[in-house]
Protein backbone atom coordinates (compact mmCIF):
# COMPACT_ATOMS: atom_id res chain seq x y z
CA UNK A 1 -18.44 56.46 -3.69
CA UNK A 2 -14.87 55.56 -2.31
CA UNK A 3 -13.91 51.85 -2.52
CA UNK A 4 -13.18 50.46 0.68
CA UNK A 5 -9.43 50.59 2.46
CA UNK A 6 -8.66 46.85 1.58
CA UNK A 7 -9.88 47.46 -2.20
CA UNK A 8 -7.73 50.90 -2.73
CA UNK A 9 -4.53 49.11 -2.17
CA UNK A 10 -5.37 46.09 -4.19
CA UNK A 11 -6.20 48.03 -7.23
CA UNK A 12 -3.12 50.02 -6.55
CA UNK A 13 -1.06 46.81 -7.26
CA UNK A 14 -1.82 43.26 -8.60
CA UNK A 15 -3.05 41.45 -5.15
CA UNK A 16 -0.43 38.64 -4.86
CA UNK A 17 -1.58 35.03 -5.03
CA UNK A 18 -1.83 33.57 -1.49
CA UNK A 19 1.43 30.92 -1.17
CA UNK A 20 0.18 27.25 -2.04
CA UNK A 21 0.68 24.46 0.76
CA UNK A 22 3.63 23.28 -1.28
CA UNK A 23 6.71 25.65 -0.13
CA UNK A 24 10.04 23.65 0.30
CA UNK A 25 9.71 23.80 3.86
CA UNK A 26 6.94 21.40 3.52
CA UNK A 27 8.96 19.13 1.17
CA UNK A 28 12.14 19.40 3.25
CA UNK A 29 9.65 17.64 6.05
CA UNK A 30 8.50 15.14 3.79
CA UNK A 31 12.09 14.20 2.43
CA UNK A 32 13.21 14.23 6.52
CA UNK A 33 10.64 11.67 7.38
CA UNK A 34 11.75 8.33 7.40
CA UNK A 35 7.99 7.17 6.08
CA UNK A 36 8.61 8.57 2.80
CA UNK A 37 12.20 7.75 2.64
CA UNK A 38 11.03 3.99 2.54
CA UNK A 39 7.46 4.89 0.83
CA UNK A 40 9.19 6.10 -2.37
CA UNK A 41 12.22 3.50 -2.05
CA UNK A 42 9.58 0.73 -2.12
CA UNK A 43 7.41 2.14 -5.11
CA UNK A 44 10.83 2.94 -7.13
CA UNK A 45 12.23 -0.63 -6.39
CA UNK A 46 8.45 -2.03 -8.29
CA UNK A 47 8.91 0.41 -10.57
CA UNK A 48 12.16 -0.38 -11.56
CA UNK A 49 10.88 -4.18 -11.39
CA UNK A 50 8.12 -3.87 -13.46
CA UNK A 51 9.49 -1.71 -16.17
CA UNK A 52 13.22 -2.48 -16.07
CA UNK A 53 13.35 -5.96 -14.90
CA UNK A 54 11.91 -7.06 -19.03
CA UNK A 55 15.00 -5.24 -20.84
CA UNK A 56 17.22 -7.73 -18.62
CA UNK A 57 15.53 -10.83 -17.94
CA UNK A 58 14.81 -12.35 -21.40
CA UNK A 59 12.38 -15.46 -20.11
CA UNK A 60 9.04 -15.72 -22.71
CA UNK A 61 6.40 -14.85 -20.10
CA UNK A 62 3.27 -16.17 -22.58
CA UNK A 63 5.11 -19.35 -24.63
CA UNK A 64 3.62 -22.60 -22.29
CA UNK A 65 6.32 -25.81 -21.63
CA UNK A 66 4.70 -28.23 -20.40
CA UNK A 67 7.57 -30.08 -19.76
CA UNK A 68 8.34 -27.88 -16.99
CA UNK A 69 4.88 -27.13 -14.91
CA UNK A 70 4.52 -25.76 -11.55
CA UNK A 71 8.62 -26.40 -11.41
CA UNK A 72 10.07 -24.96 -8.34
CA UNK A 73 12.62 -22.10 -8.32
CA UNK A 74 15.72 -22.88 -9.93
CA UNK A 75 18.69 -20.50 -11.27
CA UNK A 76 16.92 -20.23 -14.85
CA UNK A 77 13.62 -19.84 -13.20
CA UNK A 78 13.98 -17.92 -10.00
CA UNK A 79 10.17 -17.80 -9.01
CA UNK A 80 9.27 -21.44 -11.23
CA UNK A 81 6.95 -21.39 -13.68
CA UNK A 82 3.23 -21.56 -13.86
CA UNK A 83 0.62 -24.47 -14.64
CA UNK A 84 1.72 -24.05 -18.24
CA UNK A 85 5.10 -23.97 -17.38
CA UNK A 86 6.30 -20.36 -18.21
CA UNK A 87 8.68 -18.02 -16.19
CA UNK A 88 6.99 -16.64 -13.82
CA UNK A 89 9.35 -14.21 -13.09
CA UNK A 90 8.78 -12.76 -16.41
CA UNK A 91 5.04 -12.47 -15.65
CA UNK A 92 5.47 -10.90 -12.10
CA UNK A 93 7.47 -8.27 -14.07
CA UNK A 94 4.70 -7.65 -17.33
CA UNK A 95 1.78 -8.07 -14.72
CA UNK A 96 3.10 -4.95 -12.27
CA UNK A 97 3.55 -2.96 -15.58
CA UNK A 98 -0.12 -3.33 -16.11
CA UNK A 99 -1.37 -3.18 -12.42
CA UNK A 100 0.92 -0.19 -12.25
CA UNK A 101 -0.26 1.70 -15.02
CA UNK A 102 -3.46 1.36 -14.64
CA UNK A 103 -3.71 2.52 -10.59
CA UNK A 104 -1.55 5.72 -11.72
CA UNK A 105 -3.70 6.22 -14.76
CA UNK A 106 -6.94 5.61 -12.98
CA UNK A 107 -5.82 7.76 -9.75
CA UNK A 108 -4.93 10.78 -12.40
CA UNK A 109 -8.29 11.17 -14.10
CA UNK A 110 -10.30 10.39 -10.87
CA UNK A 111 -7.92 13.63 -9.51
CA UNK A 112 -8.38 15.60 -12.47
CA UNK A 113 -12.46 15.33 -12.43
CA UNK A 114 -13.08 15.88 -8.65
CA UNK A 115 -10.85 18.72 -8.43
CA UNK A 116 -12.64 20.47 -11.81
CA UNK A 117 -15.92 19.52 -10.33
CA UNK A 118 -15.12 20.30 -6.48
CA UNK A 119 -13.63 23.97 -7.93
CA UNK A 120 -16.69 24.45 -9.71
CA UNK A 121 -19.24 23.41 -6.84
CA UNK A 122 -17.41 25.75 -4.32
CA UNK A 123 -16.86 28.55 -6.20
CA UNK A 124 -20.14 28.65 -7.94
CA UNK A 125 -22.25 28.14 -4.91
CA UNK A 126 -25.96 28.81 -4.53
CA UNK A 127 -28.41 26.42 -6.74
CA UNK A 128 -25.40 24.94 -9.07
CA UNK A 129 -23.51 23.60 -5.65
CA UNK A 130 -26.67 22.03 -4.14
CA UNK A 131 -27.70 20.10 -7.37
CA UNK A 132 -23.90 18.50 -7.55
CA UNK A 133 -23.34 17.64 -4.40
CA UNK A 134 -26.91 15.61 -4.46
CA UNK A 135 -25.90 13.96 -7.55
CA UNK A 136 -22.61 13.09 -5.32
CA UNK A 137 -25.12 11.77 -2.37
CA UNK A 138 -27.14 9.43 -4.84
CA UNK A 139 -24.13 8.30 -6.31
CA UNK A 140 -22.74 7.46 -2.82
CA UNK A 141 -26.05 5.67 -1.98
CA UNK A 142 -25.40 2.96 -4.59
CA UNK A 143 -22.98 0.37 -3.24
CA UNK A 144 -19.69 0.66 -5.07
CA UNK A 145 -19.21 -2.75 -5.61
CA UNK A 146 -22.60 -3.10 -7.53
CA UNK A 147 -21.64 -0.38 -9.93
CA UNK A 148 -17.93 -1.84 -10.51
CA UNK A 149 -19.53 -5.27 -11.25
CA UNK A 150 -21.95 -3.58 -13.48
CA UNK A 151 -19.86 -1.58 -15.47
CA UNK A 152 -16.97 -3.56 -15.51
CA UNK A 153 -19.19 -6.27 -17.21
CA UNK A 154 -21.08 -4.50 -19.41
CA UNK A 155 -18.36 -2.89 -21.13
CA UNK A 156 -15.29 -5.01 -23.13
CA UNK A 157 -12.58 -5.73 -20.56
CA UNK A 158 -9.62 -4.24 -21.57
CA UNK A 159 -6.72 -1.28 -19.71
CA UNK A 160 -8.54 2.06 -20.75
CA UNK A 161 -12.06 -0.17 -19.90
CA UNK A 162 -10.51 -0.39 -16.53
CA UNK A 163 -8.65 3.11 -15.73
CA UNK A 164 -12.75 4.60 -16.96
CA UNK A 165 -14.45 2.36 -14.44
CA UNK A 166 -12.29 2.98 -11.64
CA UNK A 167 -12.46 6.48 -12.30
CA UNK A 168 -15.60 6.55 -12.79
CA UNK A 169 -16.72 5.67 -9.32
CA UNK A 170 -13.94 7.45 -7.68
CA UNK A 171 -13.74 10.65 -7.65
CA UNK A 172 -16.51 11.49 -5.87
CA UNK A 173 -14.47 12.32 -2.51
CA UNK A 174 -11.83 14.37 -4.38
CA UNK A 175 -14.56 16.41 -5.54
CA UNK A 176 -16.31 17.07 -1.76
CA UNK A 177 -12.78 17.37 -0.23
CA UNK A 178 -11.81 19.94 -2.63
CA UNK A 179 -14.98 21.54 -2.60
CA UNK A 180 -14.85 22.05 1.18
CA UNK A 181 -11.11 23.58 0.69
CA UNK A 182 -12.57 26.37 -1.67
CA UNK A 183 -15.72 27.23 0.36
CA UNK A 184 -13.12 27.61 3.10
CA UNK A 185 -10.80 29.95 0.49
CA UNK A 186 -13.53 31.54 -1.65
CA UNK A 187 -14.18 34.31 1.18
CA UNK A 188 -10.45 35.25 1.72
CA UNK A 189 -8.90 38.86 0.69
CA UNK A 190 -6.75 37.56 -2.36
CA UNK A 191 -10.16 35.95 -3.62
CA UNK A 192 -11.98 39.01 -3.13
CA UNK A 193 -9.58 41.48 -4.32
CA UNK A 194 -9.50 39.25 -7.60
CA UNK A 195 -13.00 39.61 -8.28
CA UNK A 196 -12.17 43.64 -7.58
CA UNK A 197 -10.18 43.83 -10.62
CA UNK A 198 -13.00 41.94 -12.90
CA UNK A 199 -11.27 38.63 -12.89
CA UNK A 200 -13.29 35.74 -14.36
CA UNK A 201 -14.29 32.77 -12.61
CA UNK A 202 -12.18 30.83 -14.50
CA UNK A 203 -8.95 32.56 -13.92
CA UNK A 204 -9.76 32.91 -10.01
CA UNK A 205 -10.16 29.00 -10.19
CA UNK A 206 -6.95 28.45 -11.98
CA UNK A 207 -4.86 30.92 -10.82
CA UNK A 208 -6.16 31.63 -6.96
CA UNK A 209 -8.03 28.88 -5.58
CA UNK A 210 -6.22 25.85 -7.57
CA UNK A 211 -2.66 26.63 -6.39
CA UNK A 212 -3.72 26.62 -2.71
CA UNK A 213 -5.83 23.06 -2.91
CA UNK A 214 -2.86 21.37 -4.20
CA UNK A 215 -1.16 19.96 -1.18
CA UNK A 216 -4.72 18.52 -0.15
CA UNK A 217 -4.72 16.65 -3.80
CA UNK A 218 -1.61 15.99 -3.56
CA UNK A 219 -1.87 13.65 -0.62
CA UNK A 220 -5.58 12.54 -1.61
CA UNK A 221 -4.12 11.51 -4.85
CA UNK A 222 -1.63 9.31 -3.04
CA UNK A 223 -4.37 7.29 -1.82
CA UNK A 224 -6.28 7.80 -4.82
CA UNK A 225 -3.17 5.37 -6.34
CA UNK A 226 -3.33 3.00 -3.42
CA UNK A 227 -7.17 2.43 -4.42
CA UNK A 228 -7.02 1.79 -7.91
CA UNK A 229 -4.25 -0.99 -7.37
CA UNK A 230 -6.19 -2.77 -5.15
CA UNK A 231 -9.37 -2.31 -7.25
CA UNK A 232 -7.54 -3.88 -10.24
CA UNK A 233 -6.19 -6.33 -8.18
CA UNK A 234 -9.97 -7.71 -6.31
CA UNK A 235 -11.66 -7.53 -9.65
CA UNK A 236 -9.05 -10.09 -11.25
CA UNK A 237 -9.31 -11.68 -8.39
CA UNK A 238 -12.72 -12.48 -8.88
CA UNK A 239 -12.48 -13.39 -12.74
CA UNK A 240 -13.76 -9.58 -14.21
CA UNK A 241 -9.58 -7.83 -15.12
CA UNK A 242 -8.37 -8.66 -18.26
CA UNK A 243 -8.53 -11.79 -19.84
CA UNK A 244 -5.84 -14.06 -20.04
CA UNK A 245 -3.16 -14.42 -21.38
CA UNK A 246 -2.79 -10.77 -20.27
CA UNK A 247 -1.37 -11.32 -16.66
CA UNK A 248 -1.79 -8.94 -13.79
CA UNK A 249 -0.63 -9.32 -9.78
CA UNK A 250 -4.47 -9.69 -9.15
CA UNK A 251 -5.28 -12.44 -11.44
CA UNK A 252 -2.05 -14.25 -10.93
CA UNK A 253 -2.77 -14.09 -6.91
CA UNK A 254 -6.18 -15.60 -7.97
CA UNK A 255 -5.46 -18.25 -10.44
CA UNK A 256 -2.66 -19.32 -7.77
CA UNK A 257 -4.62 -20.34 -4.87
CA UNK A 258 -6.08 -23.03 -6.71
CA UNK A 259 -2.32 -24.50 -6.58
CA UNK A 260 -2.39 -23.88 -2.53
CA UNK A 261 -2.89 -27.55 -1.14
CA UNK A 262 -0.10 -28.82 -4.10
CA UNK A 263 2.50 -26.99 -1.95
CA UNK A 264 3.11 -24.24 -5.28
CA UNK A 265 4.65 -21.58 -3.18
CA UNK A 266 6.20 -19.71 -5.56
CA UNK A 267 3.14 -19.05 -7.16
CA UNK A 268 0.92 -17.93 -3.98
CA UNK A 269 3.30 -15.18 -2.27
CA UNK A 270 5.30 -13.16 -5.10
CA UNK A 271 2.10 -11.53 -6.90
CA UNK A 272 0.60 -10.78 -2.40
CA UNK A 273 3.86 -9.63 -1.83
CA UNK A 274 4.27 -7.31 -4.64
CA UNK A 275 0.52 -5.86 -4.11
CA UNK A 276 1.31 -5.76 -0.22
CA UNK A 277 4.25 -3.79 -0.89
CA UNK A 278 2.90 -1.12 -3.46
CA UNK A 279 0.10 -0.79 -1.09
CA UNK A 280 2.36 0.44 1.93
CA UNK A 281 4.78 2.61 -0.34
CA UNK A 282 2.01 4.82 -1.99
CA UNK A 283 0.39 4.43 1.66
CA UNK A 284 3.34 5.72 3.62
CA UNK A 285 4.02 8.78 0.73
CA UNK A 286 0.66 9.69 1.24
CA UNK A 287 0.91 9.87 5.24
CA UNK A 288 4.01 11.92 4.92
CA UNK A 289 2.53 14.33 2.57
CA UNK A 290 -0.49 14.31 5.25
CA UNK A 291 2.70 15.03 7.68
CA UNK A 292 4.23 17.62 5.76
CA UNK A 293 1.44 19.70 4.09
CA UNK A 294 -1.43 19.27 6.50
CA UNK A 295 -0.88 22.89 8.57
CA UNK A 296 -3.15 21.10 11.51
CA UNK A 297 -0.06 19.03 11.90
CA UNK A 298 2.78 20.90 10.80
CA UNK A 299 2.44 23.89 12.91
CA UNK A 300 4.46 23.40 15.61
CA UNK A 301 7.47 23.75 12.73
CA UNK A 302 6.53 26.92 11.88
């Protein structure tokens, strides 16, 4: 029995892997849109803050002076100091490393385990699919807020504590959004002429299907980022981050409004503004990457 036309030539020569949603047309579009131009700007300016502003500003961010409490902004303090007197400056910097860290961290494993577990559901299919994806829906019936408080509490507050629970409880839409890209790819020629020439399941996951969900992660994982930031920042906010004298932008913001009616500027806006801005920057690189990889949108370039 003959193998059918589309079969005969794939055998005849290695079927080429379809071309992931990640060409440099697609990042020559992201680089030309003025969204990303100021999304990655603003994230390198905290980053640089956070990370590089310690090697040149030499304040103690943890020693207290309580000679010098809730001073204003002067030259040797430009953001004042705290209710214990220390350089708050200092602390804005540390605290971003942390808040930083931990959003990238947490965004990066919640990535890495939807797309495994989306690639798996797709391509599998049949009874396997079904049983995930209702462990996704009862997951998704529990309030997210409930389980955050719940884990958060139960286990030992500290940065890895932290990237795990936000992970933990995140990655459930990576996992249906990437699922729904492979049920769409599964079915396709390059897919099927893999199978053809006895390729396993998990080399057509790796080498076929992953390639072509990237620019969807990609931009998911953007927001994915976004997420964890403000997670860390609302559960310092309401006494469950780290414990002190640890700082973060979340539990400064917090600990600060208790300063509001004694007129303590300096120590309300710095930590909102920095979350405010890493919010937009990751926020407007993940709507260009939308922009620039999502071929709904981008097809009037090609």
């Amino acid at each position: 029995m003959s193998a059918k036309p589309e079969f005969r030539e794939a055998l005849a020569s290695p079927p080429a892997i379809k071309a992931p949603r990640g060409s440099s047309r697609e990042w020559r579009a992201f680089w030309h849109n003025p969204l990303a131009r100021l999304g990655v700007g603003g994230l390198a300016f905290m980053v640089l803050f956070a990370f590089a502003g310690p090697l040149f500003w030499h304040q103690d961010a943890n020693q207290p002076n309580l000679l010098q409490t809730l001073a204003a902004p002067t030259l040797h303090h430009p953001l004042g100091t705290d209710s214990l007197g220390r350089d708050y400056l200092k602390r804005m910097m540390l605290g971003g490393q942390l808040s930083l860290l931990v959003g990238f961290a947490a965004a990066l494993v919640t990535t890495v385990i939807g797309v495994l577990y989306g690639l798996v559901s797709g391509l599998v299919g049949g009874a396997v699919d079904a049983v995930m994806m209702r462990f996704i829906d009862i997951m998704y019936a529990i309030p997210y807020l409930f389980l955050l408080l719940f884990l958060d509490s139960v286990f030992r507050p500290n940065a890895a504590v932290l990237i795990f629970v936000i992970a933990a409880l995140s990655w459930f839409g990576v996992a249906r959004l990437v699922r729904s890209e492979v049920l769409s790819l599964k079915h396709r020629d390059f897919v099927e002429a893999a199978r053809a020439m006895g390729s396993s399941t998990w080399r057509i996951m790796i080498r076929h299907l992953l390639p072509n969900v990237m620019g969807v992660v990609v931009v998911n994982a953007t927001f994915q980022v976004a997420d964890a930031i403000l997670v860390v920042a609302y559960l310092s906010f309401l006494g469950l981050g780290l414990p002190p004298p640890t700082p973060n932008w979340g539990e400064m913001l917090s600990t600060s409004m208790q300063y509001m009616f004694q007129n303590a500027w300096w120590l309300i806006y710095p930590p909102g503004i920095a979350i405010l801005v890493v919010e937009l920057s990751v926020n407007f690189i993940g709507d260009a990457l939308r922009q620039a990889f999502d071929p709904r949108l981008n097809r009037t370039r090609t």
